[in-house]
PDB file of N, CA and C in Angstrom:
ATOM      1  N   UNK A   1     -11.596   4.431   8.228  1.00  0.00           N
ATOM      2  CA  UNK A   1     -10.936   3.352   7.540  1.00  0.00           C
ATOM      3  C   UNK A   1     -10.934   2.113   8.429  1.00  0.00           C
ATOM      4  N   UNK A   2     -11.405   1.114   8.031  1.00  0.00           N
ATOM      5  CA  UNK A   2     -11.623  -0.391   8.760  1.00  0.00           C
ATOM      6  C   UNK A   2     -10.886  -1.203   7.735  1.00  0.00           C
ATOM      7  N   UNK A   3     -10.217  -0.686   6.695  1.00  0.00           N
ATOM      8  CA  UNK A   3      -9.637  -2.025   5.849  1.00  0.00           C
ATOM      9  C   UNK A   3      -8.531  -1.125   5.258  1.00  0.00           C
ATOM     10  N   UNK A   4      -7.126  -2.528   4.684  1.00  0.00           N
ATOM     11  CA  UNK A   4      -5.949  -1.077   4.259  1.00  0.00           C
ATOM     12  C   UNK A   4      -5.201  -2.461   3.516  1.00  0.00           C
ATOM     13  N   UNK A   5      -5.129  -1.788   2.412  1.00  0.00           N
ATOM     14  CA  UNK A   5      -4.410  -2.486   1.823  1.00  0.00           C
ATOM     15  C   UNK A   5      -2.640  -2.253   1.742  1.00  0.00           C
ATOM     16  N   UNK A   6      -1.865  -3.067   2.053  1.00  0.00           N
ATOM     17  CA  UNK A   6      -0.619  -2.891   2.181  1.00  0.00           C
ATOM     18  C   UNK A   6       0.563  -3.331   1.641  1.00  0.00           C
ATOM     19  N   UNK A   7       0.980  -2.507   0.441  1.00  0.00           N
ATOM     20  CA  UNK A   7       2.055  -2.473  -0.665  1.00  0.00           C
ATOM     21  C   UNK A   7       3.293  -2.948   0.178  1.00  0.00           C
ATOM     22  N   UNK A   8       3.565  -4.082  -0.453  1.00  0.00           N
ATOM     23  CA  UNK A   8       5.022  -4.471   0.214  1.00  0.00           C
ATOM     24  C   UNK A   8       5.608  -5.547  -0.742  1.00  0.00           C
ATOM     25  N   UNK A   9       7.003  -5.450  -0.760  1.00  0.00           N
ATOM     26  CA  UNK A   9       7.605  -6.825  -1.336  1.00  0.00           C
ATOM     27  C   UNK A   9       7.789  -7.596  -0.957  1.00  0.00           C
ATOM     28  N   UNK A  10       7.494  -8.916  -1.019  1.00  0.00           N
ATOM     29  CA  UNK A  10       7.077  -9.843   0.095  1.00  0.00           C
ATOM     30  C   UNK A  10       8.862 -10.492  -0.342  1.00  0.00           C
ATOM     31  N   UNK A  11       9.394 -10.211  -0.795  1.00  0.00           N
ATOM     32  CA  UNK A  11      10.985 -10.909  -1.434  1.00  0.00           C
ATOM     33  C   UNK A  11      12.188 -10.291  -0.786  1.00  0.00           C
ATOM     34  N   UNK A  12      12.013  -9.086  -0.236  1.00  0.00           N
ATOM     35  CA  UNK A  12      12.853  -8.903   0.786  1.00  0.00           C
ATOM     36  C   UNK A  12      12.961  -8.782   2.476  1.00  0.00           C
ATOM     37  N   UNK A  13      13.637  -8.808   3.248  1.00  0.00           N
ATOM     38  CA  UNK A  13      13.465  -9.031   4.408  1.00  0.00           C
ATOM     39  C   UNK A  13      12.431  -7.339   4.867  1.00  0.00           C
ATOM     40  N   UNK A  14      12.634  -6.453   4.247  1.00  0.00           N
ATOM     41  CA  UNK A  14      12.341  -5.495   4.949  1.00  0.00           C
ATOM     42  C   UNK A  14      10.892  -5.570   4.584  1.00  0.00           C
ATOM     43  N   UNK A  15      10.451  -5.621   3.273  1.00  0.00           N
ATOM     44  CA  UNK A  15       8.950  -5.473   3.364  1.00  0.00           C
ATOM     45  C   UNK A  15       8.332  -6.590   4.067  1.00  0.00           C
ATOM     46  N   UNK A  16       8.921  -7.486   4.561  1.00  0.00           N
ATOM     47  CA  UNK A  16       8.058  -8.726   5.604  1.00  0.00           C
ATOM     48  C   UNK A  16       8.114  -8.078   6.897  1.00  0.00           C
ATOM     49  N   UNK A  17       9.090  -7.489   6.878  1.00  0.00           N
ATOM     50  CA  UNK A  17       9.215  -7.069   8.620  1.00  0.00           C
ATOM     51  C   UNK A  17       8.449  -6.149   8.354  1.00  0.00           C
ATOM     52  N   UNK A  18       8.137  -4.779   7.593  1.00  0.00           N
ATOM     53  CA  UNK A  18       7.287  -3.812   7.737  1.00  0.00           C
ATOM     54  C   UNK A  18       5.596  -4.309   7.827  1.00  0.00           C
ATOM     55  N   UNK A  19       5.148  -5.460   7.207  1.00  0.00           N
ATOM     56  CA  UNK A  19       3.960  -5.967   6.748  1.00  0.00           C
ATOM     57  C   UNK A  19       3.948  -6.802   8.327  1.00  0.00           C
ATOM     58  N   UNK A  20       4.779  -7.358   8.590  1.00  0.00           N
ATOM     59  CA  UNK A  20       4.735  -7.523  10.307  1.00  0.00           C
ATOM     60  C   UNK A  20       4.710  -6.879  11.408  1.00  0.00           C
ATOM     61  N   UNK A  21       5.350  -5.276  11.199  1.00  0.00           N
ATOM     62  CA  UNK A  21       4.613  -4.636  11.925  1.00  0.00           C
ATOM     63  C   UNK A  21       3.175  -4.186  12.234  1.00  0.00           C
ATOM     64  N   UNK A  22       2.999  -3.821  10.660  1.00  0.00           N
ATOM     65  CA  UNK A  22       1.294  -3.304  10.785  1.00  0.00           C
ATOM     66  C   UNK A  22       0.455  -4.221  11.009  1.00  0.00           C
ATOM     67  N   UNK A  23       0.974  -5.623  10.723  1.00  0.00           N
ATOM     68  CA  UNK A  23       0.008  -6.681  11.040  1.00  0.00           C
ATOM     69  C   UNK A  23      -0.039  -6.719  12.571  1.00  0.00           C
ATOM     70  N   UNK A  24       0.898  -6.363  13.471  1.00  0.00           N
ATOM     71  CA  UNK A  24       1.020  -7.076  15.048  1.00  0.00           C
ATOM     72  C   UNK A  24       0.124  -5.632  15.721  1.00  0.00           C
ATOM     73  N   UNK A  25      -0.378  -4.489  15.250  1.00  0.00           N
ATOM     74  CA  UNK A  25      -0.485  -3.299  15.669  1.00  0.00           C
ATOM     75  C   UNK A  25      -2.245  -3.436  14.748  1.00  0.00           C
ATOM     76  N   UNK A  26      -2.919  -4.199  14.044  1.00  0.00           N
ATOM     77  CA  UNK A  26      -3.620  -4.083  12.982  1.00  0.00           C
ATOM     78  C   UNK A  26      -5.371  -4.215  14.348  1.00  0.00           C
ATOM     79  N   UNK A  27      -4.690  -5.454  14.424  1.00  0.00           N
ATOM     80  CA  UNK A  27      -6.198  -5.518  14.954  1.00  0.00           C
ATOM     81  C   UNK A  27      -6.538  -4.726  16.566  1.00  0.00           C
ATOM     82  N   UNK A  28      -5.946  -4.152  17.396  1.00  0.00           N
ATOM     83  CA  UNK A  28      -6.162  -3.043  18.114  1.00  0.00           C
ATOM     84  C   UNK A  28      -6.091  -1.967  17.682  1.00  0.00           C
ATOM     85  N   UNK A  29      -6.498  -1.993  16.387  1.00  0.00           N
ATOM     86  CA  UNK A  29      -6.993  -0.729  15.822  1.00  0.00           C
ATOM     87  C   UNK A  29      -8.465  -1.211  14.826  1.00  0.00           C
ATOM     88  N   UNK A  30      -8.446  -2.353  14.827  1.00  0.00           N
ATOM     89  CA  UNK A  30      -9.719  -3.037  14.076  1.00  0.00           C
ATOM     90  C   UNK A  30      -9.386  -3.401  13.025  1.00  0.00           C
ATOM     91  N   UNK A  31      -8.061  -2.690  12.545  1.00  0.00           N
ATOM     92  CA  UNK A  31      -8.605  -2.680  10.909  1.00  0.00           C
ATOM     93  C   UNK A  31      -7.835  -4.285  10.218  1.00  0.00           C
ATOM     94  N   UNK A  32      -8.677  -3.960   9.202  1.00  0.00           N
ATOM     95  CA  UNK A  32      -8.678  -5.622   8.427  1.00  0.00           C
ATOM     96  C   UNK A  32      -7.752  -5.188   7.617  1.00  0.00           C
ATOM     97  N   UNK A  33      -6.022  -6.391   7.241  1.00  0.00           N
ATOM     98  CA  UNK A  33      -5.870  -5.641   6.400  1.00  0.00           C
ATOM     99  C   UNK A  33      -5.511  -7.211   4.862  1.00  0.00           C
ATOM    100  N   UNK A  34      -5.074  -6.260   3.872  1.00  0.00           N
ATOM    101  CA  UNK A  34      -4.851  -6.880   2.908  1.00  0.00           C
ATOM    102  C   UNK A  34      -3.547  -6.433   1.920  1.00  0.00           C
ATOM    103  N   UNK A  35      -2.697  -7.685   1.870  1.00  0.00           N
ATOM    104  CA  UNK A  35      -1.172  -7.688   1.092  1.00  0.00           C
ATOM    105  C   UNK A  35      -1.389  -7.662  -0.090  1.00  0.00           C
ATOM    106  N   UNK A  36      -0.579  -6.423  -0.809  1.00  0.00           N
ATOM    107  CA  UNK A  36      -0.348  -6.536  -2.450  1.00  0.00           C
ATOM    108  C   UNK A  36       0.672  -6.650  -2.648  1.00  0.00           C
ATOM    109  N   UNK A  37       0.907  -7.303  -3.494  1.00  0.00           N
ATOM    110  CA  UNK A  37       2.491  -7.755  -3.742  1.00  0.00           C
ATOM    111  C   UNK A  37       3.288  -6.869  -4.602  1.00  0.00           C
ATOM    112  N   UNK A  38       4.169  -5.982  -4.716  1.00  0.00           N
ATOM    113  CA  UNK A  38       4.497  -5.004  -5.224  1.00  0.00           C
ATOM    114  C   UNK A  38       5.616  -5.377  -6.401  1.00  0.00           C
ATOM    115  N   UNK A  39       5.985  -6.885  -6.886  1.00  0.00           N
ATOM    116  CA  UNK A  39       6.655  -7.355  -7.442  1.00  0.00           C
ATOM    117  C   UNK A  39       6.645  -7.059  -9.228  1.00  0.00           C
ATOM    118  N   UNK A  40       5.454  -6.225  -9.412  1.00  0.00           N
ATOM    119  CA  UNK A  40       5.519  -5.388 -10.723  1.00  0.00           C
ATOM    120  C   UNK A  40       4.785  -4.713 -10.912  1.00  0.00           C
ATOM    121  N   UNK A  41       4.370  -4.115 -12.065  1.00  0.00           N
ATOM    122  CA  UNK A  41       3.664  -2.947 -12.091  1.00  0.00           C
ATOM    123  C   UNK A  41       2.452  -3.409 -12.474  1.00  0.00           C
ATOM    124  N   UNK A  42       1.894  -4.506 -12.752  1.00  0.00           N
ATOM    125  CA  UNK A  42       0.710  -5.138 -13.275  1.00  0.00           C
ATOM    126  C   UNK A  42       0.038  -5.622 -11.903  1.00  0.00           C
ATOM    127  N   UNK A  43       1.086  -6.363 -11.169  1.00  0.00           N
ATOM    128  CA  UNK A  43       0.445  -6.645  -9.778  1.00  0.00           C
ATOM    129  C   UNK A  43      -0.170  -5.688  -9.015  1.00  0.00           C
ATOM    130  N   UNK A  44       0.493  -4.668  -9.135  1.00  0.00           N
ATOM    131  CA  UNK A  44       0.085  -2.753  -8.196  1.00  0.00           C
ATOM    132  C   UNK A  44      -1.083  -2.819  -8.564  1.00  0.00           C
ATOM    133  N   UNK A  45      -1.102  -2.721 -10.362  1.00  0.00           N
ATOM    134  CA  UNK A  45      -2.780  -2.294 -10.779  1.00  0.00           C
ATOM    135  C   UNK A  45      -3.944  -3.089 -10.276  1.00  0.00           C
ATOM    136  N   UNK A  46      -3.478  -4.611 -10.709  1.00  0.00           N
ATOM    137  CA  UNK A  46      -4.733  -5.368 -10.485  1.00  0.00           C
ATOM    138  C   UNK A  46      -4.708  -5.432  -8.887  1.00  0.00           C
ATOM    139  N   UNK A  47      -4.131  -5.615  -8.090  1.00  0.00           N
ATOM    140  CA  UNK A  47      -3.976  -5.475  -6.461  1.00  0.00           C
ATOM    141  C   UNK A  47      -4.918  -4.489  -5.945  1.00  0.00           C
ATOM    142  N   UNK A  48      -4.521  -3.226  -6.307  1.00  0.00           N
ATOM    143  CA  UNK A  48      -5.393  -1.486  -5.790  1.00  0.00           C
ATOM    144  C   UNK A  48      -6.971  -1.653  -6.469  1.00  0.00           C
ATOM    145  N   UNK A  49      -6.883  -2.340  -7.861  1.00  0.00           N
ATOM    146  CA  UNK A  49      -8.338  -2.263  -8.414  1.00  0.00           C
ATOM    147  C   UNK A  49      -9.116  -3.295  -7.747  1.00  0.00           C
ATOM    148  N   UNK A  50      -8.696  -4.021  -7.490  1.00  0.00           N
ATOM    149  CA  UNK A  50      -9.124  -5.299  -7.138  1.00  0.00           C
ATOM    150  C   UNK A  50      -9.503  -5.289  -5.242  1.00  0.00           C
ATOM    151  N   UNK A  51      -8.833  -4.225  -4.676  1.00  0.00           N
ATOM    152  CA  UNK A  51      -9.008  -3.974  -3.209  1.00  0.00           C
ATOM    153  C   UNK A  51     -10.173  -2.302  -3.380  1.00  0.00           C
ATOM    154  N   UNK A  52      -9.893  -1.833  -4.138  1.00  0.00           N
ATOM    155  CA  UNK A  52     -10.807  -0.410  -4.467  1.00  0.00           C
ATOM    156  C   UNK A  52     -12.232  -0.388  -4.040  1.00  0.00           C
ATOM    157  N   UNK A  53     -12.377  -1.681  -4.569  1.00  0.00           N
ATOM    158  CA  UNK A  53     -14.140  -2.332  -4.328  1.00  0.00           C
ATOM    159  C   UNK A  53     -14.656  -2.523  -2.501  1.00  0.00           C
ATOM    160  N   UNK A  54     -13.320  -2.071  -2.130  1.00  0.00           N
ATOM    161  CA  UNK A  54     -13.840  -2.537  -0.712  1.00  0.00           C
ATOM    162  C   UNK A  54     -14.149  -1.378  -0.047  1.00  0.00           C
ATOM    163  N   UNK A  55     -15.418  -1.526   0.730  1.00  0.00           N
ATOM    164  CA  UNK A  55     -15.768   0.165   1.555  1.00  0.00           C
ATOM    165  C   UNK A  55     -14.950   0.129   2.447  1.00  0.00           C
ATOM    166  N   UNK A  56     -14.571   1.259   2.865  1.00  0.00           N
ATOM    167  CA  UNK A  56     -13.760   2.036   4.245  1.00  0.00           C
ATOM    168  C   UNK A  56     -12.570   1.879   4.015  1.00  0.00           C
ATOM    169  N   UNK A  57     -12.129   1.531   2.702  1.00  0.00           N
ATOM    170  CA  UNK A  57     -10.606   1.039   2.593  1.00  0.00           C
ATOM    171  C   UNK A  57      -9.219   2.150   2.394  1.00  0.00           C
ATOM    172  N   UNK A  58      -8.235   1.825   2.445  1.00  0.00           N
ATOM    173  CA  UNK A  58      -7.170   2.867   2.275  1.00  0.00           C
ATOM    174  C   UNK A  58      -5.716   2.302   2.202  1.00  0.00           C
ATOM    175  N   UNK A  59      -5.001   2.736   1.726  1.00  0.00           N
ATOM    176  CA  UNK A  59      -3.451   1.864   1.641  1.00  0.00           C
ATOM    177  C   UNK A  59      -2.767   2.600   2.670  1.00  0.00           C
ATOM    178  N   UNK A  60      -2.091   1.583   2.834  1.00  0.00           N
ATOM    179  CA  UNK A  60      -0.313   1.670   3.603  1.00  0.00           C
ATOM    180  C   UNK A  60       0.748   1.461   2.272  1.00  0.00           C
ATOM    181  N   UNK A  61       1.338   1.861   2.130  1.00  0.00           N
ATOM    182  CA  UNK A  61       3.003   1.923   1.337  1.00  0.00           C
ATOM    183  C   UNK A  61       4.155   1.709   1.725  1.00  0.00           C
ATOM    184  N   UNK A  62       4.742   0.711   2.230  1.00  0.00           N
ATOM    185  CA  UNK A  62       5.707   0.128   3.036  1.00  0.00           C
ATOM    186  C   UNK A  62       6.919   1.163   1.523  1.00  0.00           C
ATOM    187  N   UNK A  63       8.262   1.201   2.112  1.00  0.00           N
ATOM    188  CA  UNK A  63       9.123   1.552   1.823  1.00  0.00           C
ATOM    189  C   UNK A  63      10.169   0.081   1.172  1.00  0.00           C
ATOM    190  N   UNK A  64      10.675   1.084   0.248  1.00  0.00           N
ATOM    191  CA  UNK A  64      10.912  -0.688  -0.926  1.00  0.00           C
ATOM    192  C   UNK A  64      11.599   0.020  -2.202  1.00  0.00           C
ATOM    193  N   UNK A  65      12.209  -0.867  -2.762  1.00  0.00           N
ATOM    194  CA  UNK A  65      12.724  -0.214  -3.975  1.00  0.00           C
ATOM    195  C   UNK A  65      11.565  -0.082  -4.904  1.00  0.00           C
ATOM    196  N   UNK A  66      11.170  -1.152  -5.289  1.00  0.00           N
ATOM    197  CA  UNK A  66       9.608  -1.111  -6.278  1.00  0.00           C
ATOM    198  C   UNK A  66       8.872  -0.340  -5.827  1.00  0.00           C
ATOM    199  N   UNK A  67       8.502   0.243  -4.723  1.00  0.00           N
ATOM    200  CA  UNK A  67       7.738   1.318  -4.362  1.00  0.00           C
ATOM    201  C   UNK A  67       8.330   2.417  -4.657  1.00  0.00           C
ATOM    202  N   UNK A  68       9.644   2.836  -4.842  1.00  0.00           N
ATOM    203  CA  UNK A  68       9.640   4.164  -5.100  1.00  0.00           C
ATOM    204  C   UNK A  68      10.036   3.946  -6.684  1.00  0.00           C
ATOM    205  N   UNK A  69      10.089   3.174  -7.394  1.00  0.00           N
ATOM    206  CA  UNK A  69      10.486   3.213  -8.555  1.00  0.00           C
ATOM    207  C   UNK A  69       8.839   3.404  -9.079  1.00  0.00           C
ATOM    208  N   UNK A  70       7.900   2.546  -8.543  1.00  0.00           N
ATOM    209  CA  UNK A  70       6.473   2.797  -8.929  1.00  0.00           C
ATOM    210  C   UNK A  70       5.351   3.873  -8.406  1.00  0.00           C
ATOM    211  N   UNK A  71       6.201   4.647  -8.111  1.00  0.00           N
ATOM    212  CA  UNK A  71       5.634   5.791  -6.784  1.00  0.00           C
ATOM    213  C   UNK A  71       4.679   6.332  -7.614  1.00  0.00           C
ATOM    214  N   UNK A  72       4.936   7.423  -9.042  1.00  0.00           N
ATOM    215  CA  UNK A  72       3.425   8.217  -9.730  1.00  0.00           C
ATOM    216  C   UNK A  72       2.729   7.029  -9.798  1.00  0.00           C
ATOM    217  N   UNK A  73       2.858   6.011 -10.171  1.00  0.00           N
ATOM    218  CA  UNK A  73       1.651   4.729 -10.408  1.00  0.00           C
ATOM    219  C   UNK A  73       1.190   4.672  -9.254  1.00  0.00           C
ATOM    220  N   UNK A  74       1.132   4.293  -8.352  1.00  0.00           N
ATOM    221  CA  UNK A  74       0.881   4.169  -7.007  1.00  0.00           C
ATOM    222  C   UNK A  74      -0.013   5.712  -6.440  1.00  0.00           C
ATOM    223  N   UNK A  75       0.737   6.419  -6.422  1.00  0.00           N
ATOM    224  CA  UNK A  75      -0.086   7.973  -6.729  1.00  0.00           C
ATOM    225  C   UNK A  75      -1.579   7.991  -7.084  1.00  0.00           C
ATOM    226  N   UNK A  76      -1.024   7.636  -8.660  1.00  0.00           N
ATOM    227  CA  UNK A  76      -2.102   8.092  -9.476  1.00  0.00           C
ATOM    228  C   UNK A  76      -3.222   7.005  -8.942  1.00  0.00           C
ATOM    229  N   UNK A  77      -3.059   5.970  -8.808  1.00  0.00           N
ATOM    230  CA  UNK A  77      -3.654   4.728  -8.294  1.00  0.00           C
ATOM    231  C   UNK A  77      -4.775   5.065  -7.443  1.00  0.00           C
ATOM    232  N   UNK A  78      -3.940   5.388  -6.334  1.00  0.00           N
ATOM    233  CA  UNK A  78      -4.925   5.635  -4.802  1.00  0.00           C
ATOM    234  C   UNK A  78      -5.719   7.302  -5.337  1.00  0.00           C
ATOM    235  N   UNK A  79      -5.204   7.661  -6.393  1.00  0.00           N
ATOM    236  CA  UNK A  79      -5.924   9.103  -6.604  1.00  0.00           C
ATOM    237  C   UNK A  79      -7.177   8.395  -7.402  1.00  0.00           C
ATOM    238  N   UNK A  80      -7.142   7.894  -8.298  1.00  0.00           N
ATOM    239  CA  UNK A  80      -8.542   7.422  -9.084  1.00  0.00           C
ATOM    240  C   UNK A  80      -9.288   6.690  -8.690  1.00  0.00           C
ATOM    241  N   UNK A  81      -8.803   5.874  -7.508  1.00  0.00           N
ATOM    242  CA  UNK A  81      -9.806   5.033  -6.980  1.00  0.00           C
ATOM    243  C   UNK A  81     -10.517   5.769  -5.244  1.00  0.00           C
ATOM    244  N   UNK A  82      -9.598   6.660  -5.386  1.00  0.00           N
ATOM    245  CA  UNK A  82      -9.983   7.765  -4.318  1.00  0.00           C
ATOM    246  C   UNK A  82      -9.929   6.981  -2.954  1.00  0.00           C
ATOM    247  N   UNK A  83      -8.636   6.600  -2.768  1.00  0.00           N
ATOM    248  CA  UNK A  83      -8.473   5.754  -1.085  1.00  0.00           C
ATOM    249  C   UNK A  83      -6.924   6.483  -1.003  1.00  0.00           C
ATOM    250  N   UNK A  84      -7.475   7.014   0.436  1.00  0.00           N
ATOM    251  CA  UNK A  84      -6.838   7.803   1.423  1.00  0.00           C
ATOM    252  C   UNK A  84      -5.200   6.714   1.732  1.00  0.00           C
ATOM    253  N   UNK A  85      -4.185   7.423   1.260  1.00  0.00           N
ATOM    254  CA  UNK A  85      -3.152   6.390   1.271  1.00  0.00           C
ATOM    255  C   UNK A  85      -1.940   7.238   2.425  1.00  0.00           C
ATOM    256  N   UNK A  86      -0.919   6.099   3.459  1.00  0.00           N
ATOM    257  CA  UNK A  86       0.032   6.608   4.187  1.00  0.00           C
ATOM    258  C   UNK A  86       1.518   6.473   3.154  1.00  0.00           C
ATOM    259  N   UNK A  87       1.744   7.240   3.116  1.00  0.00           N
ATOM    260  CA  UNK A  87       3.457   6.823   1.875  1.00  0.00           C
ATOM    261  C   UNK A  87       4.301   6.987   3.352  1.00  0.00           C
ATOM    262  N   UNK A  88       5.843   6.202   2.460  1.00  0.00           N
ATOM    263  CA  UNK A  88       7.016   5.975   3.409  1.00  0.00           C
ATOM    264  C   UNK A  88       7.988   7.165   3.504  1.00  0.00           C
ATOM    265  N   UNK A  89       7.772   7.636   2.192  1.00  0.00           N
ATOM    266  CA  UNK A  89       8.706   8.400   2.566  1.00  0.00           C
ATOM    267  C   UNK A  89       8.461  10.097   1.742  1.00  0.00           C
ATOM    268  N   UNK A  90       9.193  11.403   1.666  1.00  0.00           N
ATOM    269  CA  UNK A  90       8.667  12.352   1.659  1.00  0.00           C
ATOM    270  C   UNK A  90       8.541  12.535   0.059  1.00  0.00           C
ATOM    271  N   UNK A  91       9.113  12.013  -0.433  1.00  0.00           N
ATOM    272  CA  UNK A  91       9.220  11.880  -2.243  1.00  0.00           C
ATOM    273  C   UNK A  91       7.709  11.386  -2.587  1.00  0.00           C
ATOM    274  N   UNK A  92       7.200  10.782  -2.279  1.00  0.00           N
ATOM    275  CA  UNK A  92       6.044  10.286  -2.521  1.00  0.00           C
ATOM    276  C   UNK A  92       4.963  11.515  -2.339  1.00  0.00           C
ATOM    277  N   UNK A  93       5.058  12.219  -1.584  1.00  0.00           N
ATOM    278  CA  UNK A  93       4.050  13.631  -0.973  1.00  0.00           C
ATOM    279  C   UNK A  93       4.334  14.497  -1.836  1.00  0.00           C
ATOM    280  N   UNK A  94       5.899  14.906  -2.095  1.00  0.00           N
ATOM    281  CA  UNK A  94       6.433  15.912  -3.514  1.00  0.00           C
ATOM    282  C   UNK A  94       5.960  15.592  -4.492  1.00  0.00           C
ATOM    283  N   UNK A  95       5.533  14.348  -5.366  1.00  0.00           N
ATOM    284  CA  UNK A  95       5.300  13.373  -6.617  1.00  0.00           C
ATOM    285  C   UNK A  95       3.567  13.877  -6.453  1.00  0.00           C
ATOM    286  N   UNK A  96       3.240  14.417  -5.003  1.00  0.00           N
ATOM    287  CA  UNK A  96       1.460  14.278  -5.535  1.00  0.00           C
ATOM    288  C   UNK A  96       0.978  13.673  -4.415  1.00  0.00           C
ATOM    289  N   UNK A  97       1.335  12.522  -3.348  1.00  0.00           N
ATOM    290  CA  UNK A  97       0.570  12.071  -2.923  1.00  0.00           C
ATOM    291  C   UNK A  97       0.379  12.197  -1.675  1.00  0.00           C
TER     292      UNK A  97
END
């Protein structure tokens, strides 16, 4: 994986600080990454489809209310487009992923 797309809400303090971590840790590891804005469920889709197209790619899942409220979407998401995804928390792994 050289590219990762990374689910976060850019509207609360925590998904900026989480999207600031992986960003300050990103490039001594190489990888390129790219923000989806997790602010609805239309954004998730077109965001993941729209990053899917990219080789070597894979998500991060920052921890968030919209993330766990959209968790099977998100699931099913990284399952059909077949990119290797990290979830936040253990509900997400029980759900499938």
């Amino acid at each position: 994986m050289t590219r990762a797309a990374v689910l976060r809400n850019p509207t609360v303090t925590s998904g900026v600080g989480q999207f600031g971590a992986i960003q300050s840790v990103a490039p001594s590891l190489g990888m390129e990454l790219r923000p989806i804005d997790v602010r609805d469920v239309n954004a998730i889709d077109s965001g993941v489809a729209a990053f899917a197209g990219v080789a070597n790619g894979g998500l991060v899942v920052t921890a968030g209310g919209q993330q766990i409220v959209h968790r099977e979407r998100i699931i099913a998401l990284a399952a059909r487009h077949k990119l290797p995804a990290v979830y936040p928390l253990r509900s997400f792994v029980t759900a499938g992923g």
